[in-house]
PDB file of N, CA and C in Angstrom:
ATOM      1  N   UNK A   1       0.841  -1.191   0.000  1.00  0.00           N
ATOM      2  CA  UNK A   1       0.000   0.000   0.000  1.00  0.00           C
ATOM      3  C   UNK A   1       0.872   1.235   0.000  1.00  0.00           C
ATOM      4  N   UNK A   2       0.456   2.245  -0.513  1.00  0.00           N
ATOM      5  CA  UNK A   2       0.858   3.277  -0.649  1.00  0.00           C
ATOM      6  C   UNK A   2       0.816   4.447   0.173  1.00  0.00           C
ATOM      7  N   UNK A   3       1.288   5.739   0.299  1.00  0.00           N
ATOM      8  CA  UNK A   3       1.281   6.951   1.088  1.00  0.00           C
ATOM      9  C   UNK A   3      -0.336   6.977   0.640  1.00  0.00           C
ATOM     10  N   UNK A   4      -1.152   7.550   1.290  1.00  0.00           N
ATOM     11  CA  UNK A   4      -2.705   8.298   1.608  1.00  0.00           C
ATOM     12  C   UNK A   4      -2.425   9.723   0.567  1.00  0.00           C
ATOM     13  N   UNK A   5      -3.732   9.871  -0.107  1.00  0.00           N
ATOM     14  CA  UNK A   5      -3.676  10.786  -0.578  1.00  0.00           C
ATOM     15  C   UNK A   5      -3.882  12.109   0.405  1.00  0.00           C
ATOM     16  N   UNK A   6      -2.726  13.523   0.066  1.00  0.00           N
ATOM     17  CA  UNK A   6      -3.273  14.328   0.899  1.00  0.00           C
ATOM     18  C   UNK A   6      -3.709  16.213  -0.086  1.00  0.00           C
ATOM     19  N   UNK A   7      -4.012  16.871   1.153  1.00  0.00           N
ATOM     20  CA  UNK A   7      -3.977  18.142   1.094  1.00  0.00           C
ATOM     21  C   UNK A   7      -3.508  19.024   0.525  1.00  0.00           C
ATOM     22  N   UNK A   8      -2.620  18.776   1.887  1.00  0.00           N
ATOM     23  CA  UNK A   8      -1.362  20.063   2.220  1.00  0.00           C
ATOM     24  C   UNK A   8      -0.421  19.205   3.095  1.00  0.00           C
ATOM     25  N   UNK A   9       0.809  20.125   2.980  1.00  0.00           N
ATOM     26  CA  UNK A   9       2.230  19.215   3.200  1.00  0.00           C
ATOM     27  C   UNK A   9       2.845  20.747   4.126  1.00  0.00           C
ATOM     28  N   UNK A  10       3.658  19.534   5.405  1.00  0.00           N
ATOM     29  CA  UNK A  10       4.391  20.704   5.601  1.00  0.00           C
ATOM     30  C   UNK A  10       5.545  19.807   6.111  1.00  0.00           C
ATOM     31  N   UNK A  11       6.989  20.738   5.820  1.00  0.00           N
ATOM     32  CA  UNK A  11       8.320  19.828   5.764  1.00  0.00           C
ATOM     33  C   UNK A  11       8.594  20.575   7.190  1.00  0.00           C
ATOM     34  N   UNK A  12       8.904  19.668   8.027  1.00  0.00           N
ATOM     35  CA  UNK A  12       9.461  19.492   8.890  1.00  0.00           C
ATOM     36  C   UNK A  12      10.933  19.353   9.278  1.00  0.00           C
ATOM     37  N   UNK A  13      11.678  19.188   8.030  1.00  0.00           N
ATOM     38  CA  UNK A  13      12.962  18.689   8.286  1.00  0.00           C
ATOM     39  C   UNK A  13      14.268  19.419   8.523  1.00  0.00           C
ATOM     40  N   UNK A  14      15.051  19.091   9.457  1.00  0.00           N
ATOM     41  CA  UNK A  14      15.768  20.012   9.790  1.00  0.00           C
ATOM     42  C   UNK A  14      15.543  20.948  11.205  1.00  0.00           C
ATOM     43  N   UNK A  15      14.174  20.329  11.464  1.00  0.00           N
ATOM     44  CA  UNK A  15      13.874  21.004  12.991  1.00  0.00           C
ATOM     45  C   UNK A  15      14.004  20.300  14.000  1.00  0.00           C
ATOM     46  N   UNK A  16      13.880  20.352  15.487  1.00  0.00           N
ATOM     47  CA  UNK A  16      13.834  19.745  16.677  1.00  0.00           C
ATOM     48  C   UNK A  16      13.116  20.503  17.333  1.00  0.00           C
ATOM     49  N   UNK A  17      12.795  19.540  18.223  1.00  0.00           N
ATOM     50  CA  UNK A  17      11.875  19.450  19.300  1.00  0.00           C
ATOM     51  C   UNK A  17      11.899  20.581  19.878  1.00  0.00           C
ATOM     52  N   UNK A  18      11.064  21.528  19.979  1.00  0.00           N
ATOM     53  CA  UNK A  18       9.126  21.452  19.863  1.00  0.00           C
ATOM     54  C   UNK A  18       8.983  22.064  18.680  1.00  0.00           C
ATOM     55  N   UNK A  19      10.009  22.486  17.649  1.00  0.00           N
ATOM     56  CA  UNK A  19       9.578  23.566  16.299  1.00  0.00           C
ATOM     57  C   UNK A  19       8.420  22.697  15.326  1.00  0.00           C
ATOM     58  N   UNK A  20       8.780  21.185  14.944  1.00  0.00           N
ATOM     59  CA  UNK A  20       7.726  20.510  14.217  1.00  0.00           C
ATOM     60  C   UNK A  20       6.607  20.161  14.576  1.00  0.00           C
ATOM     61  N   UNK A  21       6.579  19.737  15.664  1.00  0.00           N
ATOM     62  CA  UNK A  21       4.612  20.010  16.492  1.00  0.00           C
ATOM     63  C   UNK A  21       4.285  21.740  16.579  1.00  0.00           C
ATOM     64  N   UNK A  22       5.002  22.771  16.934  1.00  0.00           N
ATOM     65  CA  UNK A  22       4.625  24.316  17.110  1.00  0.00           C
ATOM     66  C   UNK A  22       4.379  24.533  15.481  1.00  0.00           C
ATOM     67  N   UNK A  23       4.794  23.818  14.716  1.00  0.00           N
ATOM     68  CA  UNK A  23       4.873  23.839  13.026  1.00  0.00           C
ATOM     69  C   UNK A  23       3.096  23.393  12.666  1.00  0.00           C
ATOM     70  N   UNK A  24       2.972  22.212  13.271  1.00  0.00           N
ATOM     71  CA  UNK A  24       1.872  21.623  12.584  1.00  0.00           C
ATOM     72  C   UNK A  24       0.862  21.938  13.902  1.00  0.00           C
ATOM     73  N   UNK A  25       0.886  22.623  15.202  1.00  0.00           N
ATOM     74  CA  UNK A  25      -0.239  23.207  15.720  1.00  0.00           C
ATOM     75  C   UNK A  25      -0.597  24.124  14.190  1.00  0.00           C
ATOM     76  N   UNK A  26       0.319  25.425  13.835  1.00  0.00           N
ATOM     77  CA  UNK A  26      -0.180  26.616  13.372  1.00  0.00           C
ATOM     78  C   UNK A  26      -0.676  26.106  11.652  1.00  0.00           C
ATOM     79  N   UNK A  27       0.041  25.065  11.186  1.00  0.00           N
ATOM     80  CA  UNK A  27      -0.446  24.869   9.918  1.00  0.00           C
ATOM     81  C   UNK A  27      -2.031  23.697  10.042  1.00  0.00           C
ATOM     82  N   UNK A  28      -1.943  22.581  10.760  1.00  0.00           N
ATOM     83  CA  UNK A  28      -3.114  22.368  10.593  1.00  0.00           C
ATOM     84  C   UNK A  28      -4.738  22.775  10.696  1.00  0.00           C
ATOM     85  N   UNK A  29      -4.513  24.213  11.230  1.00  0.00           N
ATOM     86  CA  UNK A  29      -5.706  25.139  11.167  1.00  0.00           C
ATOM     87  C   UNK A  29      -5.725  26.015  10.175  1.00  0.00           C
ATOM     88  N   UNK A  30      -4.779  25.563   8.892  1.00  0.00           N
ATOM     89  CA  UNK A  30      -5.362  26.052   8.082  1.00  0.00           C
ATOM     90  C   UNK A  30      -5.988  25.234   6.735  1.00  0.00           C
ATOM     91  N   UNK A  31      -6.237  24.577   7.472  1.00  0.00           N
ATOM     92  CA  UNK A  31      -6.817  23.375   6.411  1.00  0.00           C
ATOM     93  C   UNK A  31      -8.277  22.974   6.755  1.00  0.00           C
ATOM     94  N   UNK A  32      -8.815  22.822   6.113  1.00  0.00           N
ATOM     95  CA  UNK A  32     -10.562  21.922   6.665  1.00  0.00           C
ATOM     96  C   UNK A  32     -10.740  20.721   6.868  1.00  0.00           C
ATOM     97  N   UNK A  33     -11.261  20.733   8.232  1.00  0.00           N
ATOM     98  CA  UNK A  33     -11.961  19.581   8.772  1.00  0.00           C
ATOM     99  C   UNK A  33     -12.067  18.758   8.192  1.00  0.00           C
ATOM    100  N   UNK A  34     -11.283  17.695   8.157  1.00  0.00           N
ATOM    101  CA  UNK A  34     -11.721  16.697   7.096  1.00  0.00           C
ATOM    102  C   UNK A  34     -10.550  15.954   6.609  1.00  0.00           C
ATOM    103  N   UNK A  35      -9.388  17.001   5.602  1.00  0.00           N
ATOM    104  CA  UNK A  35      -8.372  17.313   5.145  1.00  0.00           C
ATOM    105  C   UNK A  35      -7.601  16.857   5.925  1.00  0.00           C
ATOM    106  N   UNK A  36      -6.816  16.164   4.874  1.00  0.00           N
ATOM    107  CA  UNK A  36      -5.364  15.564   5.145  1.00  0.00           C
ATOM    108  C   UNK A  36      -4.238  16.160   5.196  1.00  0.00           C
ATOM    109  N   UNK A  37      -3.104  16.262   6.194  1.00  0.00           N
ATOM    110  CA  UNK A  37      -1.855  16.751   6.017  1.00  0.00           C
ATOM    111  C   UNK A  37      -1.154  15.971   6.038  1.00  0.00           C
ATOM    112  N   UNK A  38       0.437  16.157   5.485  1.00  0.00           N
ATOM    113  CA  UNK A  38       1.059  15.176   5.043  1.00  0.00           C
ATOM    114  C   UNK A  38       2.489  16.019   6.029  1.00  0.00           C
ATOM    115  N   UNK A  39       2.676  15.269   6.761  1.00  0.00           N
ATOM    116  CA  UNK A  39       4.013  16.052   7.749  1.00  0.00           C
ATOM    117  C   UNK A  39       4.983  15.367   7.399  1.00  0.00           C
ATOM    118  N   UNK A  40       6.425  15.809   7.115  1.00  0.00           N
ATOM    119  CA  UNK A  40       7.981  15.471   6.977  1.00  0.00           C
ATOM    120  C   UNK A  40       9.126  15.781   7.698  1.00  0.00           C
ATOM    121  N   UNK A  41       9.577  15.024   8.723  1.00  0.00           N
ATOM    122  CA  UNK A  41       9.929  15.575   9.724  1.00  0.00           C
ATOM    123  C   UNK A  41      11.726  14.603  10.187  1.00  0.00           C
ATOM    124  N   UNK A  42      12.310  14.789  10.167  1.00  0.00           N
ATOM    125  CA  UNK A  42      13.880  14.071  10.438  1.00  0.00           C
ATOM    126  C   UNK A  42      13.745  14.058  12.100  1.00  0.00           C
ATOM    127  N   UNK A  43      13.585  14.360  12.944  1.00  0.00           N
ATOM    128  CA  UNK A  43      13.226  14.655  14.404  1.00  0.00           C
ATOM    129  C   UNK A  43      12.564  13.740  14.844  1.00  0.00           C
ATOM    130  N   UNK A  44      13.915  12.327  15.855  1.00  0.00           N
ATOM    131  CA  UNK A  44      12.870  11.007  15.660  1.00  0.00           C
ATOM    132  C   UNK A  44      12.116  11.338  16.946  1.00  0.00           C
ATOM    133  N   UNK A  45      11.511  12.500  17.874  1.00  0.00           N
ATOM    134  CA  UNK A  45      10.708  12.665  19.266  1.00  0.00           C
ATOM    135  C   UNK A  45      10.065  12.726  18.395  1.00  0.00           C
ATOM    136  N   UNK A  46       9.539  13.228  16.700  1.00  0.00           N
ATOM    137  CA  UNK A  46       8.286  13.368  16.415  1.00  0.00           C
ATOM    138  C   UNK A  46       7.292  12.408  16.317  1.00  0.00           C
ATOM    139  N   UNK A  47       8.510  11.019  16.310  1.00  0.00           N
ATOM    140  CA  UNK A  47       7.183   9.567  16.531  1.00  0.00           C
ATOM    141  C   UNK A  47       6.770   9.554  17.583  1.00  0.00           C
ATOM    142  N   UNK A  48       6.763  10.230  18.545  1.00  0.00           N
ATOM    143  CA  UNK A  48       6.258  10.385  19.987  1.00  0.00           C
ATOM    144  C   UNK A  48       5.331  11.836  19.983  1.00  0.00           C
ATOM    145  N   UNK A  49       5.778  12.498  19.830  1.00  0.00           N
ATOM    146  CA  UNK A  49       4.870  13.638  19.864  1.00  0.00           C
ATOM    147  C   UNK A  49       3.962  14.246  19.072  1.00  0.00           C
ATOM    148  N   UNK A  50       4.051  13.549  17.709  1.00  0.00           N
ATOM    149  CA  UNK A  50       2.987  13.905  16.897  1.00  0.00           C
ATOM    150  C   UNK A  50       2.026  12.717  16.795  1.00  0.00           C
ATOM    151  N   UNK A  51       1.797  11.783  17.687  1.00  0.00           N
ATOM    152  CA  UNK A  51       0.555  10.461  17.489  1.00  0.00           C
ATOM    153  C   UNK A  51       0.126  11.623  19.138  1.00  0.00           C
ATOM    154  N   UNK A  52       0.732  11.861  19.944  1.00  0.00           N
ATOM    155  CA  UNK A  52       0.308  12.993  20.805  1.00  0.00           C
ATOM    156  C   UNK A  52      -0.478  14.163  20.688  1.00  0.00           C
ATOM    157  N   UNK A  53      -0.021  14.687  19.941  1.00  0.00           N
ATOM    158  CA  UNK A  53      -0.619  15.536  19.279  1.00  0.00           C
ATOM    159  C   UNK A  53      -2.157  15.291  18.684  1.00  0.00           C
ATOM    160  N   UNK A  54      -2.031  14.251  18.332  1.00  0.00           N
ATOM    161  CA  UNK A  54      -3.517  13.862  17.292  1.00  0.00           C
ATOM    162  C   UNK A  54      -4.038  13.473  18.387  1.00  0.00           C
ATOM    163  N   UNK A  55      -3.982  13.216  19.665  1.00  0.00           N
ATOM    164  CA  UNK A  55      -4.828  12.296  20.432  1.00  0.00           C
ATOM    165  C   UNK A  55      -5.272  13.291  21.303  1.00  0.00           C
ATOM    166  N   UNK A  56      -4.320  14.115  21.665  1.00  0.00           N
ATOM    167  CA  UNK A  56      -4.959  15.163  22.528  1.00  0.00           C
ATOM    168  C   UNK A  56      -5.947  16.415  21.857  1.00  0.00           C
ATOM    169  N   UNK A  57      -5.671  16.871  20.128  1.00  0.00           N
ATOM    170  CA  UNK A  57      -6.428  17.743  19.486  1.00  0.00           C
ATOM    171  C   UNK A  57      -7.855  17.036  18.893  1.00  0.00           C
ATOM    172  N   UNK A  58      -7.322  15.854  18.977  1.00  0.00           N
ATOM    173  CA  UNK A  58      -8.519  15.129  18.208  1.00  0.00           C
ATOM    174  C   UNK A  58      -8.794  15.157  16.768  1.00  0.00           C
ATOM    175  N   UNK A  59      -7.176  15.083  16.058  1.00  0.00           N
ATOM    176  CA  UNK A  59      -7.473  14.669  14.565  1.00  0.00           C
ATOM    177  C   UNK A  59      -6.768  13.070  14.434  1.00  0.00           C
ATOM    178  N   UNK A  60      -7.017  12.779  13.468  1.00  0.00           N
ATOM    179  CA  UNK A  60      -6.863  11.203  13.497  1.00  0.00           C
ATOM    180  C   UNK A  60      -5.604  10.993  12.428  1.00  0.00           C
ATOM    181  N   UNK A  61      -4.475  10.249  13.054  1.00  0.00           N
ATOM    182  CA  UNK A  61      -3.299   9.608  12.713  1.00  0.00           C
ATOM    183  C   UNK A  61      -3.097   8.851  11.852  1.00  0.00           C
ATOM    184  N   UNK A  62      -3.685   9.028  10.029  1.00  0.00           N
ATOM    185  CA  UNK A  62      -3.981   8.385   9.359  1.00  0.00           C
ATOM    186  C   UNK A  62      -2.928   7.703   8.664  1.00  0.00           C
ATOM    187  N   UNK A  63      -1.968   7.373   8.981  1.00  0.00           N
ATOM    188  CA  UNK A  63      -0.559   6.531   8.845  1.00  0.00           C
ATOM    189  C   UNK A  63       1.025   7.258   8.929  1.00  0.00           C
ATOM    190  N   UNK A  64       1.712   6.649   9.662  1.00  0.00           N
ATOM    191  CA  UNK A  64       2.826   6.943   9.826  1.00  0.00           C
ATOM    192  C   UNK A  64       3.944   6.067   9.383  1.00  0.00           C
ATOM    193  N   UNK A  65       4.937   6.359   9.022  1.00  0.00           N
ATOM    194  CA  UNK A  65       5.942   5.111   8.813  1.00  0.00           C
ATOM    195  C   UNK A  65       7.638   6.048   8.359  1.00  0.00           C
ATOM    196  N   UNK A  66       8.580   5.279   8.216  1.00  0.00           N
ATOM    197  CA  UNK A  66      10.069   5.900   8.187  1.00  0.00           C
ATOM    198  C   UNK A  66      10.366   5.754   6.797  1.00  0.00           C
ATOM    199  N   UNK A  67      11.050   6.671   5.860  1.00  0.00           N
ATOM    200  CA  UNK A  67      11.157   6.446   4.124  1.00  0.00           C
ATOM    201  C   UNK A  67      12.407   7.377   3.772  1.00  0.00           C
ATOM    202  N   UNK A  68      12.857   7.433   2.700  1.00  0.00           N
ATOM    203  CA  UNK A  68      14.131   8.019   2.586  1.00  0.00           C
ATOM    204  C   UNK A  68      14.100   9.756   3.042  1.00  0.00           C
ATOM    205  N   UNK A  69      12.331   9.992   3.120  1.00  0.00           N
ATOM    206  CA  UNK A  69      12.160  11.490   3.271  1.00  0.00           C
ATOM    207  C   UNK A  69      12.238  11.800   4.795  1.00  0.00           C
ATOM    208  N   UNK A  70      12.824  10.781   5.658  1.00  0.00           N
ATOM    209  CA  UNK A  70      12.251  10.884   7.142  1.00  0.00           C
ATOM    210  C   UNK A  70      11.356  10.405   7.853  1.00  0.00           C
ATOM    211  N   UNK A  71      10.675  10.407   8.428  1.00  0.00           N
ATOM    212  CA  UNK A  71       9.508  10.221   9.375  1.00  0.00           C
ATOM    213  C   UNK A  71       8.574  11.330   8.758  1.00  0.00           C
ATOM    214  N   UNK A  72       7.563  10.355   8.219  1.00  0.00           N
ATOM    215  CA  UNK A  72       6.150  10.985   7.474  1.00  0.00           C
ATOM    216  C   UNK A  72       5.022  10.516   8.231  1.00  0.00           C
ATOM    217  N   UNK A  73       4.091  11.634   8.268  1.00  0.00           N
ATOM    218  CA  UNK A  73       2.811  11.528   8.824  1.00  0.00           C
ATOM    219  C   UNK A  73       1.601  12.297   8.493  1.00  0.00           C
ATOM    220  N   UNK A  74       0.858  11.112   8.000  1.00  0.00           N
ATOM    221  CA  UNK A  74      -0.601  11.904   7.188  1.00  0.00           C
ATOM    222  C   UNK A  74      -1.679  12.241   8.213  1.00  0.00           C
ATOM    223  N   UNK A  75      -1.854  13.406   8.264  1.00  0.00           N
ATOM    224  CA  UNK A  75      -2.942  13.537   9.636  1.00  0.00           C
ATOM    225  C   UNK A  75      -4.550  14.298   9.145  1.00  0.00           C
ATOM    226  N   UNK A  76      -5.396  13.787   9.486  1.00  0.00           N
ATOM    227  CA  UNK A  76      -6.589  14.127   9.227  1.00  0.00           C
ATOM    228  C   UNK A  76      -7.308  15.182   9.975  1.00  0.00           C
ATOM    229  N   UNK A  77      -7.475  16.557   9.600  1.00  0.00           N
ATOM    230  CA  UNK A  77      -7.828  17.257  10.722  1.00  0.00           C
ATOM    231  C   UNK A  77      -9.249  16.924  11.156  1.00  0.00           C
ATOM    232  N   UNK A  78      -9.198  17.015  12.688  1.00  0.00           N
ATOM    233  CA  UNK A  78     -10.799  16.885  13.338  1.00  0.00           C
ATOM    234  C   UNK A  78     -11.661  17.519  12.883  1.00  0.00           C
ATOM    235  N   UNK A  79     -12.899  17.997  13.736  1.00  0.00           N
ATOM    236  CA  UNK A  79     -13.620  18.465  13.681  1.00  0.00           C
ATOM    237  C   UNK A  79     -13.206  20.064  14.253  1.00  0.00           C
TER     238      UNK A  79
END
């Protein structure tokens, strides 16, 4: 299976901890309810803090996994 189709993308890479979650608080409100983001992130706390993230905002963690681009994560914004 393949990456999820998305949205909007935001690259993450090259940051640390807390810039790529403070990254995807301010960008996933700009997307609609519904809508997929596609996060890229080299920063391995982000496999910890961004399934965090989705659990405490309440958008849903629609696959994660490790690829030559880093640590990618398609996230579905809530409601």
């Amino acid at each position: 299976m393949g990456q999820p189709d998305f949205d909007a993308e935001l690259d993450a890479r090259g940051l640390f901890c807390p810039e790529p979650v403070m990254m995807l608080h301010n960008r996933i409100v700009e997307i609609s309810p519904g809508a997929v983001l596609k996060v890229v992130a080299t920063d391995p706390s982000t496999t910890r803090d961004i399934p965090r993230f989705c659990q405490f905002l309440d958008h849903e963690l629609v696959y994660s996994a490790e690829d030559e681009e880093g640590f990618v994560f398609f996230i579905r914004r809530g409601g």
